[in-house]
PDB file of N, CA and C in Angstrom:
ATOM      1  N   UNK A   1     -22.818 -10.074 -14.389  1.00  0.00           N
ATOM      2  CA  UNK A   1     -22.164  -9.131 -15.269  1.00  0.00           C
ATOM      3  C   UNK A   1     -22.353  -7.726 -14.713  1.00  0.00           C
ATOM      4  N   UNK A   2     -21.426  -7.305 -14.687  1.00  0.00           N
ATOM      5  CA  UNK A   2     -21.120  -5.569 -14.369  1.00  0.00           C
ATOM      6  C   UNK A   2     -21.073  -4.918 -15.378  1.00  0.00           C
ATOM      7  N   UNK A   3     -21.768  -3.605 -15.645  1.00  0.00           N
ATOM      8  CA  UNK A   3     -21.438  -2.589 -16.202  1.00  0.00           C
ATOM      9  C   UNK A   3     -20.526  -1.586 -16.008  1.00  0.00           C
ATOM     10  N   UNK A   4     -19.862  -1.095 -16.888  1.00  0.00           N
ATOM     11  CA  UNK A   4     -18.808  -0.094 -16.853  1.00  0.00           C
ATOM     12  C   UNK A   4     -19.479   1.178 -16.574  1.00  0.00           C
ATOM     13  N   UNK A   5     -18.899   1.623 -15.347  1.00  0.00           N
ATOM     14  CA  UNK A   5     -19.061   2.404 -15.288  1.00  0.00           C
ATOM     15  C   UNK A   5     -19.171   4.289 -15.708  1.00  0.00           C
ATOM     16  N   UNK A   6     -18.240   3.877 -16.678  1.00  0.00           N
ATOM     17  CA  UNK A   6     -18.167   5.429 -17.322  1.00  0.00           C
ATOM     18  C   UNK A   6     -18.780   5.401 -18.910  1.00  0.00           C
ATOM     19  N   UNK A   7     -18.817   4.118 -19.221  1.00  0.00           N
ATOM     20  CA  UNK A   7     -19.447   4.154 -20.642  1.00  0.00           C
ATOM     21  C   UNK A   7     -21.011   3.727 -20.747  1.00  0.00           C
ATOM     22  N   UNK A   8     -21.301   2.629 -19.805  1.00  0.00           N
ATOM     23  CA  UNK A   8     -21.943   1.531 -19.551  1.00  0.00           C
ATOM     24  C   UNK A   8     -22.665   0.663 -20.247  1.00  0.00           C
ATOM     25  N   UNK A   9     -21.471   0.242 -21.162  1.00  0.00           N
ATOM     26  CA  UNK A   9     -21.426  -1.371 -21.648  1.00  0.00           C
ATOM     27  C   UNK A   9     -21.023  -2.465 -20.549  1.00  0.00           C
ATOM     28  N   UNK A  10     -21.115  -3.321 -20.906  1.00  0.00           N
ATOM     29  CA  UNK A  10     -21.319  -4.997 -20.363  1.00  0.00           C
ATOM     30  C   UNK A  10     -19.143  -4.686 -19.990  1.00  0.00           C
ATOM     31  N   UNK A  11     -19.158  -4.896 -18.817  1.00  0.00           N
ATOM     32  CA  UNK A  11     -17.742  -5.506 -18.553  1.00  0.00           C
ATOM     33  C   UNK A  11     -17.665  -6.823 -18.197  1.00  0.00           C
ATOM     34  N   UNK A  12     -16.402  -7.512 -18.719  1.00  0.00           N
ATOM     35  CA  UNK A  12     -16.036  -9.369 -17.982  1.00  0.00           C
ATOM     36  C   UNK A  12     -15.140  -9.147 -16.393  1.00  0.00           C
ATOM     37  N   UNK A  13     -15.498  -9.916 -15.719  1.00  0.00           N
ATOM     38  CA  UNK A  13     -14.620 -10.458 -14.825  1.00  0.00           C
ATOM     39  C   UNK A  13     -13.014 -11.219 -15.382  1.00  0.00           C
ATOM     40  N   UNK A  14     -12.299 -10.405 -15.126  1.00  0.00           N
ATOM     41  CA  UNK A  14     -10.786 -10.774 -15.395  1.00  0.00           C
ATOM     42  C   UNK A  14     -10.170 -11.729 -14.999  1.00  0.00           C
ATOM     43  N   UNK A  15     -10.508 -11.696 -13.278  1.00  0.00           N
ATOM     44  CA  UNK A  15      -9.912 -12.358 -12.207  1.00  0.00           C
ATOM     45  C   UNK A  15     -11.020 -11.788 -11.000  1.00  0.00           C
ATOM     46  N   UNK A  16     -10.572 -12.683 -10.256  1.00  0.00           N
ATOM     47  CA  UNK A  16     -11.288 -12.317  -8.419  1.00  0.00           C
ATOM     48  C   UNK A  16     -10.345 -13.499  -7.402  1.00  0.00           C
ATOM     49  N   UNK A  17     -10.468 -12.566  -6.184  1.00  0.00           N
ATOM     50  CA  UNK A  17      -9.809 -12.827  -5.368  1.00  0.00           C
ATOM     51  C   UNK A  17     -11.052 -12.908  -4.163  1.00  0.00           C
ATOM     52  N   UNK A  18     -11.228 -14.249  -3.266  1.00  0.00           N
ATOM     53  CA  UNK A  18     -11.976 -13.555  -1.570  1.00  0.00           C
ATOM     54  C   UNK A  18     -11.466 -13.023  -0.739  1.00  0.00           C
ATOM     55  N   UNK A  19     -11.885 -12.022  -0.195  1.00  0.00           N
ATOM     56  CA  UNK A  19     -11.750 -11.167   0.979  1.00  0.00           C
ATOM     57  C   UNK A  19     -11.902 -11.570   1.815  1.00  0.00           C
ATOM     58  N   UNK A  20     -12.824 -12.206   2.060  1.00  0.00           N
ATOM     59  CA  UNK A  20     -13.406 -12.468   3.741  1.00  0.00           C
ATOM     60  C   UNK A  20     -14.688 -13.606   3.086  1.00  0.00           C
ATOM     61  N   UNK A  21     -15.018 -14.333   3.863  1.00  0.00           N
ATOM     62  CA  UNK A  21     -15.994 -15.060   3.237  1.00  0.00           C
ATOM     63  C   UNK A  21     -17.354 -14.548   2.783  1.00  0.00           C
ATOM     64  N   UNK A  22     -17.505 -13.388   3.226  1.00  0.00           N
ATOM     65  CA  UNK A  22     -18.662 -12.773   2.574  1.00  0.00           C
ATOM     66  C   UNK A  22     -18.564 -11.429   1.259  1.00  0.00           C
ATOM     67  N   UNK A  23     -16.815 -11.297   0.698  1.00  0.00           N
ATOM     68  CA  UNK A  23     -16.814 -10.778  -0.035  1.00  0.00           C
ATOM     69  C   UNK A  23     -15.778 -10.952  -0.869  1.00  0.00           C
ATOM     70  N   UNK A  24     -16.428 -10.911  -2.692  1.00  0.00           N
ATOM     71  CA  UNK A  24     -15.741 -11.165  -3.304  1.00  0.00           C
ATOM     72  C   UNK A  24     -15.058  -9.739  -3.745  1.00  0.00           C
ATOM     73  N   UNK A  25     -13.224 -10.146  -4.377  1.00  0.00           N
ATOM     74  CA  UNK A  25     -12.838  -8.541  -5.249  1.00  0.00           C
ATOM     75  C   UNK A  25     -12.957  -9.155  -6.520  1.00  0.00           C
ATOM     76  N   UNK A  26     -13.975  -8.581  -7.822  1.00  0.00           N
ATOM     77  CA  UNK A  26     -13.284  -8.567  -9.111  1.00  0.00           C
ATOM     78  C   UNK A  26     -12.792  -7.558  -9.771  1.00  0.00           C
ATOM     79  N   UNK A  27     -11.748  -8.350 -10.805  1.00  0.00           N
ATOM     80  CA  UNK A  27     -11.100  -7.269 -11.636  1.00  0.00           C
ATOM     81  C   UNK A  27     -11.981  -7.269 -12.500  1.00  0.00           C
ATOM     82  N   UNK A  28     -12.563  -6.250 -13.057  1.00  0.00           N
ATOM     83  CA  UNK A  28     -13.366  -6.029 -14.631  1.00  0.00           C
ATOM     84  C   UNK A  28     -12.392  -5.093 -15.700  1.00  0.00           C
ATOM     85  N   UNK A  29     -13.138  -5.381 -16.746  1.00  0.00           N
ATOM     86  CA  UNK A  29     -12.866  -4.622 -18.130  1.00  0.00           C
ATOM     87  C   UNK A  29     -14.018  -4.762 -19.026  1.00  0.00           C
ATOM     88  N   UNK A  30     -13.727  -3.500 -19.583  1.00  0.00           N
ATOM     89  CA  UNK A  30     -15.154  -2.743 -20.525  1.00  0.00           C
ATOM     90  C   UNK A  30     -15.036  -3.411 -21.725  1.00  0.00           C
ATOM     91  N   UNK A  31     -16.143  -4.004 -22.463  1.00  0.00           N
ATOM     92  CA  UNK A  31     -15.677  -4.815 -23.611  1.00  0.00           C
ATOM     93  C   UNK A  31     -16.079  -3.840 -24.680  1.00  0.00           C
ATOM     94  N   UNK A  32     -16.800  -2.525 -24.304  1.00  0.00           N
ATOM     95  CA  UNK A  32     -16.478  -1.333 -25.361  1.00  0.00           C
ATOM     96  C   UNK A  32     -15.428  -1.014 -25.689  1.00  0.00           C
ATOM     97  N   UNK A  33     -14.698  -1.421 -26.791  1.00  0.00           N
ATOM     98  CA  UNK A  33     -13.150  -1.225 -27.656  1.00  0.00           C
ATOM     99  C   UNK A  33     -13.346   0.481 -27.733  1.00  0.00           C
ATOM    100  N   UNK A  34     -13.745   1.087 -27.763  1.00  0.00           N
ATOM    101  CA  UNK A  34     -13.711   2.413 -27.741  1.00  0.00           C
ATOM    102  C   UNK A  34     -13.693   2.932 -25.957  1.00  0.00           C
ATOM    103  N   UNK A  35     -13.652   2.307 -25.373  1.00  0.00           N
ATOM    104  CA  UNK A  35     -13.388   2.900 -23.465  1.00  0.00           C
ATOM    105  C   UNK A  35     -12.303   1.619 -23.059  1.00  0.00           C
ATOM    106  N   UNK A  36     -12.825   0.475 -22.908  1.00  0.00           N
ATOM    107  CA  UNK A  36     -11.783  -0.798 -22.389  1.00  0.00           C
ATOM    108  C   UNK A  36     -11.177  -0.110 -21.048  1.00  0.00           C
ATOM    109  N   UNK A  37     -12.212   0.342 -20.118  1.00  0.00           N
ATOM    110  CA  UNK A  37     -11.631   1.003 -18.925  1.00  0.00           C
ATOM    111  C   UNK A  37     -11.795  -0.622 -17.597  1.00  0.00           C
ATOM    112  N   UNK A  38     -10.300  -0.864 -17.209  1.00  0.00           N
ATOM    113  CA  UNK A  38     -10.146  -1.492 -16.138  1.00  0.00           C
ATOM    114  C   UNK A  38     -10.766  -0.965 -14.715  1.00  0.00           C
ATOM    115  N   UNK A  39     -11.386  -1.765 -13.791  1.00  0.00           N
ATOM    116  CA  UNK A  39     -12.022  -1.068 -12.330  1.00  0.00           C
ATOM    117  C   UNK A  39     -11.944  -2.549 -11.893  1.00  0.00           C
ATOM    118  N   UNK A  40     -11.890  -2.239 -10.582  1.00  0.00           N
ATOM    119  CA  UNK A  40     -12.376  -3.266  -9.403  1.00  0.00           C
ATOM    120  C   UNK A  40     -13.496  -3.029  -8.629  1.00  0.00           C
ATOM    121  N   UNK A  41     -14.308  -4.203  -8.616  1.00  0.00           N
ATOM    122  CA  UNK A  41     -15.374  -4.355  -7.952  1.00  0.00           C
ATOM    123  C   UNK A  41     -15.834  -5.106  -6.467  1.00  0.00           C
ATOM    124  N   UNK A  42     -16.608  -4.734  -5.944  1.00  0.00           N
ATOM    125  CA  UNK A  42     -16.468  -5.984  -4.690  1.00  0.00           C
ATOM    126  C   UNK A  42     -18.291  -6.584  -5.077  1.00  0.00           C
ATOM    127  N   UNK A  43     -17.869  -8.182  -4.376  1.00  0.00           N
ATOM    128  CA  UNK A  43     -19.707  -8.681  -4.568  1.00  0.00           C
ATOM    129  C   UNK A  43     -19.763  -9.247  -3.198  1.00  0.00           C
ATOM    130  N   UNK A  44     -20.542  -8.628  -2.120  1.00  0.00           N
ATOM    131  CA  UNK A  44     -21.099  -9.053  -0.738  1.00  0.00           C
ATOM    132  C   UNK A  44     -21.715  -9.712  -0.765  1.00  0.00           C
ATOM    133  N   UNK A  45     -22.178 -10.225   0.167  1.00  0.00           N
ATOM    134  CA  UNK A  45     -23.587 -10.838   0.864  1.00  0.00           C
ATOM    135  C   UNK A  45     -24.342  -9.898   1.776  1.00  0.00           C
ATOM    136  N   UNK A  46     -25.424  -9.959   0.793  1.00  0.00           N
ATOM    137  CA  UNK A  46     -26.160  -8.217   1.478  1.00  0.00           C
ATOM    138  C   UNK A  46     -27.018  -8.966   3.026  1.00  0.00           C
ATOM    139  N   UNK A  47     -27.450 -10.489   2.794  1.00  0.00           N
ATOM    140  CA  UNK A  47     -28.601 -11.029   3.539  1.00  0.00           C
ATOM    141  C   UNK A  47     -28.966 -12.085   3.007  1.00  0.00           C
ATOM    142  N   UNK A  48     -29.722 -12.860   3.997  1.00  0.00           N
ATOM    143  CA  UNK A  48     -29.956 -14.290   3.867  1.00  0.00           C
ATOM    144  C   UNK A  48     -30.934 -14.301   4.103  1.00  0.00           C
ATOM    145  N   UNK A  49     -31.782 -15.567   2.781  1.00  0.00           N
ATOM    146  CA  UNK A  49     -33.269 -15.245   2.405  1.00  0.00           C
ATOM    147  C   UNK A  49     -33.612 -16.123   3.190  1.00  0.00           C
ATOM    148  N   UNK A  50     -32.874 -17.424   2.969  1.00  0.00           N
ATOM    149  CA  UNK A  50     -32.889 -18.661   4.443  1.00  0.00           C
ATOM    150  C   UNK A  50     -31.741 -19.116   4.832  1.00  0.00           C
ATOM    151  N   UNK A  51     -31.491 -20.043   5.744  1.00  0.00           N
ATOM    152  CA  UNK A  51     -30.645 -20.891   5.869  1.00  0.00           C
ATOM    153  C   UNK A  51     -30.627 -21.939   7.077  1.00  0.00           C
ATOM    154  N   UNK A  52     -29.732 -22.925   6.408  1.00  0.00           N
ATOM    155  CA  UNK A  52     -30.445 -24.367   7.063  1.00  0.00           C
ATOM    156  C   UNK A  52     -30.018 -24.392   8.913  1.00  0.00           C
ATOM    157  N   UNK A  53     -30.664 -25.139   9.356  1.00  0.00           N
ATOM    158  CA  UNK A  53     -31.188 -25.284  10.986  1.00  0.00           C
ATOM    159  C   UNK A  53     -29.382 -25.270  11.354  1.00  0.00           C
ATOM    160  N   UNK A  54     -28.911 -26.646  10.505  1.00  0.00           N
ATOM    161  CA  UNK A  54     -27.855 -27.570  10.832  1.00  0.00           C
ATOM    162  C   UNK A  54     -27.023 -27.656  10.147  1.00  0.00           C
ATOM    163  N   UNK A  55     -25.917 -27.370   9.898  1.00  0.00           N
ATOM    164  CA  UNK A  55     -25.056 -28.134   8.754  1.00  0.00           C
ATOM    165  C   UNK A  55     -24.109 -28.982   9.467  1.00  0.00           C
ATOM    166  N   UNK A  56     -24.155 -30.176   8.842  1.00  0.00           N
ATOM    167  CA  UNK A  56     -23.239 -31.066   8.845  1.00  0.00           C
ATOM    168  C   UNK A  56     -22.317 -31.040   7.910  1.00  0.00           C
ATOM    169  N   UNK A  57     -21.273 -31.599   8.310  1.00  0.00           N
ATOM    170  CA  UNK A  57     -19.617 -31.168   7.048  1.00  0.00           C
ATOM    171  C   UNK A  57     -19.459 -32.515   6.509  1.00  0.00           C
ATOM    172  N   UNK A  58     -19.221 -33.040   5.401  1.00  0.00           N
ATOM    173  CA  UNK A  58     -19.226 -33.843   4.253  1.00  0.00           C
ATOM    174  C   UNK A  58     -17.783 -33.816   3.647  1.00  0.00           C
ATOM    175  N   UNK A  59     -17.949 -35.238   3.122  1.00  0.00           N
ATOM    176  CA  UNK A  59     -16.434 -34.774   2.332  1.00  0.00           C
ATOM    177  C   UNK A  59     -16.698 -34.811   1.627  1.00  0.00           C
ATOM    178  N   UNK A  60     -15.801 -34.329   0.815  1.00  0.00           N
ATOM    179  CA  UNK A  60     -16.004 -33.866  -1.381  1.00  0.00           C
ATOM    180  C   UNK A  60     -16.241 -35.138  -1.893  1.00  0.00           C
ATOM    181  N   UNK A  61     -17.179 -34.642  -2.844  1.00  0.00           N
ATOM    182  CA  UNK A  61     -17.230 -35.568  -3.655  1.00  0.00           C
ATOM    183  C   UNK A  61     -15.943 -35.774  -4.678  1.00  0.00           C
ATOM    184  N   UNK A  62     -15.476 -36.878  -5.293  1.00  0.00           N
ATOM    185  CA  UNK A  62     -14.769 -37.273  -6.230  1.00  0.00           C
ATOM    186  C   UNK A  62     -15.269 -37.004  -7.293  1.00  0.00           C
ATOM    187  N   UNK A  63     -14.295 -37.061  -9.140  1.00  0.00           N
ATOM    188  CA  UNK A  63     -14.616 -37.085  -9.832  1.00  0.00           C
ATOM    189  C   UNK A  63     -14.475 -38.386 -10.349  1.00  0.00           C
ATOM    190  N   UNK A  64     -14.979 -38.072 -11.966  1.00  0.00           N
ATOM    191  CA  UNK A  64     -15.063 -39.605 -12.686  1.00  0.00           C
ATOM    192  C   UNK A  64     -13.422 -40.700 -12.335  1.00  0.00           C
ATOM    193  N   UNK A  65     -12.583 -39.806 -11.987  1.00  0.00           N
ATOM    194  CA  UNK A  65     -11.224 -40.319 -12.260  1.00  0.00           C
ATOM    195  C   UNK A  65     -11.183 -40.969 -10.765  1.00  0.00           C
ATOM    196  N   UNK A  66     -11.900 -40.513  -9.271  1.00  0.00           N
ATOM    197  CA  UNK A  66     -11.499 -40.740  -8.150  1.00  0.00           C
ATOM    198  C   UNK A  66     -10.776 -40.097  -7.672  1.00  0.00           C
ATOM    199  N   UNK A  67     -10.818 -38.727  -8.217  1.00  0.00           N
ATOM    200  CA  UNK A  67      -9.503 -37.780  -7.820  1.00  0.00           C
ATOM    201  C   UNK A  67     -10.585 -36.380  -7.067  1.00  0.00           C
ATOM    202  N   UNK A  68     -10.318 -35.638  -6.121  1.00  0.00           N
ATOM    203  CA  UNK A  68     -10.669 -34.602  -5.579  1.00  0.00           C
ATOM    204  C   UNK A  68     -10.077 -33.417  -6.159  1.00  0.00           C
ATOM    205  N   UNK A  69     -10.979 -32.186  -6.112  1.00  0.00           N
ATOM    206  CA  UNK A  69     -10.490 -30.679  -7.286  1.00  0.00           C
ATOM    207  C   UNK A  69      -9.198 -30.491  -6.013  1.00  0.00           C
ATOM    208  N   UNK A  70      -7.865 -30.071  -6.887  1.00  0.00           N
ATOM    209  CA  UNK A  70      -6.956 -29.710  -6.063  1.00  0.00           C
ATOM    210  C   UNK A  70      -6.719 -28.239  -5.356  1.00  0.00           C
ATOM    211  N   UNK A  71      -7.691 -27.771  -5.677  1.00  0.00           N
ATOM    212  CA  UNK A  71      -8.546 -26.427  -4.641  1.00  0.00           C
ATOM    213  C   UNK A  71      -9.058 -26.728  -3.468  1.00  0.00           C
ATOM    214  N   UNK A  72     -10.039 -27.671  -3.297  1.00  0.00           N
ATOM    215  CA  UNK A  72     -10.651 -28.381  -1.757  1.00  0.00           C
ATOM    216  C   UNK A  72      -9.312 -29.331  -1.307  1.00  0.00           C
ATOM    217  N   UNK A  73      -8.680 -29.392  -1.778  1.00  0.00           N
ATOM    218  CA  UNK A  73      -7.242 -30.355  -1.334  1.00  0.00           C
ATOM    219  C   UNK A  73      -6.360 -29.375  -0.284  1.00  0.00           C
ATOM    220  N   UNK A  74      -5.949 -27.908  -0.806  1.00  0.00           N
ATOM    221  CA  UNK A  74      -5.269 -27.179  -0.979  1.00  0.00           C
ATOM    222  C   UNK A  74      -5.975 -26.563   0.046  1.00  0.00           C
ATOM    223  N   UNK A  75      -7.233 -26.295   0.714  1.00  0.00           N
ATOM    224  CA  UNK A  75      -8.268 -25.548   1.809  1.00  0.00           C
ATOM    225  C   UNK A  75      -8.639 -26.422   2.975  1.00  0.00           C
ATOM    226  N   UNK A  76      -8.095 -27.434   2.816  1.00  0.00           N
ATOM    227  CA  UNK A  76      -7.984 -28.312   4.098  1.00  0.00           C
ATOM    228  C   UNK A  76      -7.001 -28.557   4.850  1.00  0.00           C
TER     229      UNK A  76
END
């Protein structure tokens, strides 16, 4: 959760879009009804606390139905 910047109450994520794989854009809004000021935000990857030796690539898991999310369908 982000704060608004000019009031600084709690804003929601609207929407987001990736940039690049290390950065996200969100849209926010102020859930103070007295400001409700729209901004965009970005969320990086500042650094990596670990990460593994090796990765090996896997395929998706299925759901209960045997069906794959049509997002990992759609990125392959």
């Amino acid at each position: 959760m982000m704060r608004c910047p000019l009031c600084g109450q709690p804003a929601n994520t609207r929407s987001s879009s990736q940039i690049s794989n290390q950065t996200k854009e969100r849209y926010n809004q102020c859930q103070n009804i007295n400001c409700g000021a729209t901004f965009i935000s970005h969320e990086t990857v500042a650094r990596f606390i670990s990460q593994p030796g090796k990765i090996d690539p896997v395929n998706p898991h299925t759901d209960e139905f045997q069906q794959i999310a049509l997002s990992l369908v759609l990125s392959h």
